[in-house]
C-alpha atoms as a PDB file:
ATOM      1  CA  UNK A   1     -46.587 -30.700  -4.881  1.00  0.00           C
ATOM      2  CA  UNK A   2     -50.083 -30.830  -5.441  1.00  0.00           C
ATOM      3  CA  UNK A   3     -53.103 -32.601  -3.993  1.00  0.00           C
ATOM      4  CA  UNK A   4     -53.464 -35.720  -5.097  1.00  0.00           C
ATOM      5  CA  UNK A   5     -50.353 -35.826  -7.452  1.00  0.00           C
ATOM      6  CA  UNK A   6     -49.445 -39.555  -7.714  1.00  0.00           C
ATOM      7  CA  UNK A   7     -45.746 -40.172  -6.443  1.00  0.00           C
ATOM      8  CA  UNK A   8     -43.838 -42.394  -8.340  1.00  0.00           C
ATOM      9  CA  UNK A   9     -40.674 -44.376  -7.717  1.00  0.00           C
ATOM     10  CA  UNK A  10     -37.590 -42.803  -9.427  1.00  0.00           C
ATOM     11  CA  UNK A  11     -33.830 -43.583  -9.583  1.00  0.00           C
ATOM     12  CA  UNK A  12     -31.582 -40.419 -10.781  1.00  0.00           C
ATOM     13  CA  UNK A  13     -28.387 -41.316 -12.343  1.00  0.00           C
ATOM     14  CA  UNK A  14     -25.518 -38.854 -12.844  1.00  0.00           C
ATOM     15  CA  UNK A  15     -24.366 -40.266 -16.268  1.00  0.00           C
ATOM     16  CA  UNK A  16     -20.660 -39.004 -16.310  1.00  0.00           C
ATOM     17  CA  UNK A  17     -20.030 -41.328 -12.682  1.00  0.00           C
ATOM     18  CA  UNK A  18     -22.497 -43.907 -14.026  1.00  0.00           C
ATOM     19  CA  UNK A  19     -23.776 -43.727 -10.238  1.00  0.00           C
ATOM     20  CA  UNK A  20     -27.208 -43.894  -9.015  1.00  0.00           C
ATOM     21  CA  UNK A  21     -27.500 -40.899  -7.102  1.00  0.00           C
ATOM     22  CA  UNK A  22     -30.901 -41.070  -4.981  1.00  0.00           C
ATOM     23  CA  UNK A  23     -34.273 -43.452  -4.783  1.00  0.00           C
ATOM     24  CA  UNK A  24     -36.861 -41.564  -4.027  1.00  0.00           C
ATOM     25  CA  UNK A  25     -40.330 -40.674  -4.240  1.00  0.00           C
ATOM     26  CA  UNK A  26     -41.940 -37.855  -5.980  1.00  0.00           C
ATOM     27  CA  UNK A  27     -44.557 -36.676  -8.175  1.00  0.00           C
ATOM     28  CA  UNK A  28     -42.605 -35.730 -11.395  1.00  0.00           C
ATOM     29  CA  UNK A  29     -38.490 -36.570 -12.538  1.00  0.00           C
ATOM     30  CA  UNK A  30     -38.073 -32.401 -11.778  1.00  0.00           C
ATOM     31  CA  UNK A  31     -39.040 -33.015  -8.547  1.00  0.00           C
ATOM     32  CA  UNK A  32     -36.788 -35.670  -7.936  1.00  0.00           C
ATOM     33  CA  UNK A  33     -33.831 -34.261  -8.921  1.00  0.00           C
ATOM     34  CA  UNK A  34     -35.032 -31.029  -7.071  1.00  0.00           C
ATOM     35  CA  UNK A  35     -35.391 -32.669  -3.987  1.00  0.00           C
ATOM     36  CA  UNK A  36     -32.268 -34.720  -4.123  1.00  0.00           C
ATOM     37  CA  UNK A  37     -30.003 -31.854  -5.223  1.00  0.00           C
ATOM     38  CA  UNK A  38     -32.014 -30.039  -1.835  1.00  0.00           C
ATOM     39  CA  UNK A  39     -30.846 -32.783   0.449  1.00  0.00           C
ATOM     40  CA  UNK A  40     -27.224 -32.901  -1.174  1.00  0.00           C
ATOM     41  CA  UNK A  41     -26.374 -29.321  -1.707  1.00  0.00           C
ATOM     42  CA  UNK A  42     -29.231 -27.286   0.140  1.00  0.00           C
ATOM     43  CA  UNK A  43     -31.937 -25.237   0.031  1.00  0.00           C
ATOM     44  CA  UNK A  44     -29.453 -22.150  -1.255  1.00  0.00           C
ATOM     45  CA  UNK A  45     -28.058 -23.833  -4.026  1.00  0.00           C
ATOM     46  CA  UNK A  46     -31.765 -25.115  -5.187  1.00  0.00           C
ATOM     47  CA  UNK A  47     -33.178 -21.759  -4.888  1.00  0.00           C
ATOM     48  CA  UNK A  48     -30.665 -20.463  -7.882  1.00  0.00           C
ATOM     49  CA  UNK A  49     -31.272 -23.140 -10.159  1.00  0.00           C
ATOM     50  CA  UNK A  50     -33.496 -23.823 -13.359  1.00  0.00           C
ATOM     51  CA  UNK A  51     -34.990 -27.622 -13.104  1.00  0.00           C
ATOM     52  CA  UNK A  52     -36.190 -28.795 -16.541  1.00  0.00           C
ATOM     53  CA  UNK A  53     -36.469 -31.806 -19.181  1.00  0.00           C
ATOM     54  CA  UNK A  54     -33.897 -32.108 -21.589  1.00  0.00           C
ATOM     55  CA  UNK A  55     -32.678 -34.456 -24.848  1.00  0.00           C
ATOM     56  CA  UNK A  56     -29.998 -36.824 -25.346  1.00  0.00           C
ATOM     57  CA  UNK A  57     -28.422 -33.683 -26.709  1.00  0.00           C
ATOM     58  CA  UNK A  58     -28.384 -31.904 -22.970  1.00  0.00           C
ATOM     59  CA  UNK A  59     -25.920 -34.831 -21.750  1.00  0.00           C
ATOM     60  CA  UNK A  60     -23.005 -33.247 -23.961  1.00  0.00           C
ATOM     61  CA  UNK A  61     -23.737 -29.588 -22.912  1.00  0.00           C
ATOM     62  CA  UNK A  62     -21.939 -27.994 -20.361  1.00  0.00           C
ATOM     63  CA  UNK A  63     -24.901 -28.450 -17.609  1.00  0.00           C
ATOM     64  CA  UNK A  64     -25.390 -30.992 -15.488  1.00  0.00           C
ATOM     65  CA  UNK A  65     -27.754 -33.540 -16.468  1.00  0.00           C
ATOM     66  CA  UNK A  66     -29.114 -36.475 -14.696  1.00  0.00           C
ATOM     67  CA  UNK A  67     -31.005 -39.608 -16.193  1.00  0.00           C
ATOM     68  CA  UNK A  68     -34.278 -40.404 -14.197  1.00  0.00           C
ATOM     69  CA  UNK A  69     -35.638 -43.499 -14.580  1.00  0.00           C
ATOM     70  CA  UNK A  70     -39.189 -45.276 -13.687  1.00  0.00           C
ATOM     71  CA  UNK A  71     -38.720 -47.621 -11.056  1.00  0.00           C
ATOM     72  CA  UNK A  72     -42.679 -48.727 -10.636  1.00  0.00           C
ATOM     73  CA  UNK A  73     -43.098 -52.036 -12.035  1.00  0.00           C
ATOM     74  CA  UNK A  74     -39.959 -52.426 -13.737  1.00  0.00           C
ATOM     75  CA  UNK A  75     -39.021 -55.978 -11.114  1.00  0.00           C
ATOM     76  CA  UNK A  76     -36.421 -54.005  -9.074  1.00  0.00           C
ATOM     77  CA  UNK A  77     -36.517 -53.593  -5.912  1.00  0.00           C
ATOM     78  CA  UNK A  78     -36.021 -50.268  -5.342  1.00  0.00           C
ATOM     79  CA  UNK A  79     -35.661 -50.265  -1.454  1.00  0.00           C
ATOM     80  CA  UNK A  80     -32.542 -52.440  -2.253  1.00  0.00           C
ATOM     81  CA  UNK A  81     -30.585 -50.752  -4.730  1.00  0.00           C
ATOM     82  CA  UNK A  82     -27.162 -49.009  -3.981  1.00  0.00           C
ATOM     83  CA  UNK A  83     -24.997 -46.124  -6.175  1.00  0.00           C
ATOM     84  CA  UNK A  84     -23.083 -49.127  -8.299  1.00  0.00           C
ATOM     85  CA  UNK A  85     -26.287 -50.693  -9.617  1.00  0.00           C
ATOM     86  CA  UNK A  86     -26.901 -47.663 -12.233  1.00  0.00           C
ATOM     87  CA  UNK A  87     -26.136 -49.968 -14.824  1.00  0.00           C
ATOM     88  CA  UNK A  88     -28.900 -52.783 -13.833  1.00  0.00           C
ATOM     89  CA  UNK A  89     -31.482 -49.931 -13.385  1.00  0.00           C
ATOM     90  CA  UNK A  90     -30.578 -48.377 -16.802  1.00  0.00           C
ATOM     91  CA  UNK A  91     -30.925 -51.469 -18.844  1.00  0.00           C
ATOM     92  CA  UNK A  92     -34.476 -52.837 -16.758  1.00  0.00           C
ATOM     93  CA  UNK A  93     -36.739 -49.708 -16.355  1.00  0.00           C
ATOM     94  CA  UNK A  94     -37.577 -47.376 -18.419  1.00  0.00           C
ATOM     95  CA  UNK A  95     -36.250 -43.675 -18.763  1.00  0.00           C
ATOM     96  CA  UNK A  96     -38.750 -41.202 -17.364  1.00  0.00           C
ATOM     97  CA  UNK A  97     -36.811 -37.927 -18.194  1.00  0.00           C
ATOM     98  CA  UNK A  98     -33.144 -36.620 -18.503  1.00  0.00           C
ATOM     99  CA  UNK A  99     -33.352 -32.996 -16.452  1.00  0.00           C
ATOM    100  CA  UNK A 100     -31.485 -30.760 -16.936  1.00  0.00           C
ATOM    101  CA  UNK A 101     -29.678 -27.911 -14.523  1.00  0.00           C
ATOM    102  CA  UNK A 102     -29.078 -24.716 -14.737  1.00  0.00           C
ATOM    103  CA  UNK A 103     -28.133 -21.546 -13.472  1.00  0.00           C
ATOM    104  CA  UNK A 104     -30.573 -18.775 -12.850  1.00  0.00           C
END
Protein backbone atom coordinates (compact mmCIF):
# COMPACT_ATOMS: atom_id res chain seq x y z
CA UNK A 1 0.00 0.00 0.00
CA UNK A 2 1.00 3.36 -0.50
CA UNK A 3 1.31 6.54 1.55
CA UNK A 4 -1.58 8.14 1.96
CA UNK A 5 -3.85 5.68 -0.05
CA UNK A 6 -7.38 6.18 1.40
CA UNK A 7 -8.77 2.78 2.87
CA UNK A 8 -12.13 2.09 2.21
CA UNK A 9 -14.71 -0.24 3.71
CA UNK A 10 -15.31 -3.36 1.52
CA UNK A 11 -17.46 -6.53 1.79
CA UNK A 12 -16.23 -9.52 -0.67
CA UNK A 13 -18.85 -11.91 -1.61
CA UNK A 14 -18.13 -15.34 -3.12
CA UNK A 15 -21.17 -15.37 -5.52
CA UNK A 16 -21.58 -19.22 -6.07
CA UNK A 17 -22.20 -19.57 -1.78
CA UNK A 18 -23.94 -16.18 -1.86
CA UNK A 19 -21.71 -15.66 1.43
CA UNK A 20 -20.02 -12.63 2.54
CA UNK A 21 -16.64 -13.71 2.90
CA UNK A 22 -14.58 -10.85 4.82
CA UNK A 23 -15.17 -6.94 6.01
CA UNK A 24 -12.30 -5.33 5.80
CA UNK A 25 -10.33 -2.40 5.15
CA UNK A 26 -8.13 -1.62 2.31
CA UNK A 27 -7.08 0.74 -0.22
CA UNK A 28 -8.40 -0.88 -3.50
CA UNK A 29 -11.15 -4.21 -4.07
CA UNK A 30 -7.56 -6.17 -5.26
CA UNK A 31 -6.34 -5.58 -2.12
CA UNK A 32 -9.13 -6.83 -0.34
CA UNK A 33 -9.52 -9.89 -1.81
CA UNK A 34 -5.62 -10.21 -1.63
CA UNK A 35 -5.54 -9.79 1.86
CA UNK A 36 -8.48 -11.94 2.71
CA UNK A 37 -7.45 -14.86 0.47
CA UNK A 38 -3.76 -14.17 2.65
CA UNK A 39 -5.51 -14.66 5.94
CA UNK A 40 -7.68 -17.70 4.60
CA UNK A 41 -5.28 -19.65 2.53
CA UNK A 42 -1.74 -18.02 3.22
CA UNK A 43 0.94 -16.22 2.16
CA UNK A 44 1.99 -19.38 -0.34
CA UNK A 45 -1.10 -19.64 -2.03
CA UNK A 46 -1.22 -15.59 -2.55
CA UNK A 47 2.21 -15.50 -3.81
CA UNK A 48 1.05 -17.80 -7.03
CA UNK A 49 -1.87 -15.94 -7.87
CA UNK A 50 -2.93 -13.14 -10.46
CA UNK A 51 -5.37 -10.47 -8.55
CA UNK A 52 -7.32 -8.41 -11.11
CA UNK A 53 -10.80 -6.68 -12.12
CA UNK A 54 -13.05 -8.56 -14.09
CA UNK A 55 -16.82 -8.35 -15.93
CA UNK A 56 -20.00 -9.92 -15.27
CA UNK A 57 -18.60 -12.25 -17.87
CA UNK A 58 -15.58 -13.51 -15.33
CA UNK A 59 -18.41 -14.95 -12.89
CA UNK A 60 -19.16 -17.85 -15.53
CA UNK A 61 -15.43 -18.61 -16.25
CA UNK A 62 -13.73 -21.24 -14.66
CA UNK A 63 -11.82 -18.78 -12.04
CA UNK A 64 -12.83 -17.78 -9.01
CA UNK A 65 -14.43 -14.55 -8.78
CA UNK A 66 -15.58 -12.56 -5.90
CA UNK A 67 -18.06 -9.48 -5.86
CA UNK A 68 -16.62 -6.49 -3.77
CA UNK A 69 -18.80 -4.10 -2.74
CA UNK A 70 -18.53 -0.34 -1.20
CA UNK A 71 -19.53 -0.37 2.21
CA UNK A 72 -18.74 3.60 3.02
CA UNK A 73 -21.89 5.37 3.25
CA UNK A 74 -24.13 2.87 1.96
CA UNK A 75 -26.31 2.83 5.91
CA UNK A 76 -24.83 -0.59 6.89
CA UNK A 77 -23.12 -1.14 9.53
CA UNK A 78 -20.34 -2.85 8.55
CA UNK A 79 -18.84 -3.81 12.03
CA UNK A 80 -22.16 -5.80 12.34
CA UNK A 81 -22.56 -7.80 9.40
CA UNK A 82 -22.13 -11.69 9.34
CA UNK A 83 -21.51 -14.35 6.11
CA UNK A 84 -25.60 -14.73 5.60
CA UNK A 85 -26.22 -11.01 5.07
CA UNK A 86 -24.59 -11.09 1.37
CA UNK A 87 -27.87 -10.58 0.10
CA UNK A 88 -28.70 -7.20 2.21
CA UNK A 89 -25.18 -5.88 1.28
CA UNK A 90 -25.69 -6.71 -2.45
CA UNK A 91 -28.96 -4.99 -2.89
CA UNK A 92 -27.84 -1.56 -0.47
CA UNK A 93 -24.23 -0.63 -1.55
CA UNK A 94 -22.86 -0.34 -4.46
CA UNK A 95 -20.47 -2.80 -6.41
CA UNK A 96 -16.89 -1.58 -6.31
CA UNK A 97 -15.29 -4.38 -8.49
CA UNK A 98 -15.75 -8.18 -9.30
CA UNK A 99 -11.83 -9.58 -9.10
CA UNK A 100 -10.91 -12.00 -10.50
CA UNK A 101 -8.24 -15.05 -9.60
CA UNK A 102 -5.94 -16.69 -11.22
CA UNK A 103 -3.16 -18.87 -11.50
CA UNK A 104 0.31 -17.68 -12.23
Amino acid sequence: MTAGATLQTLGVIDPGANVLLEVIRAASPIEAVRRMEEKMRGPDYVATRQYEEGSEDSLDGADQAYLVYALDGSGLDAEGLGGEDAGTVRATAPLAAIVVVTQR
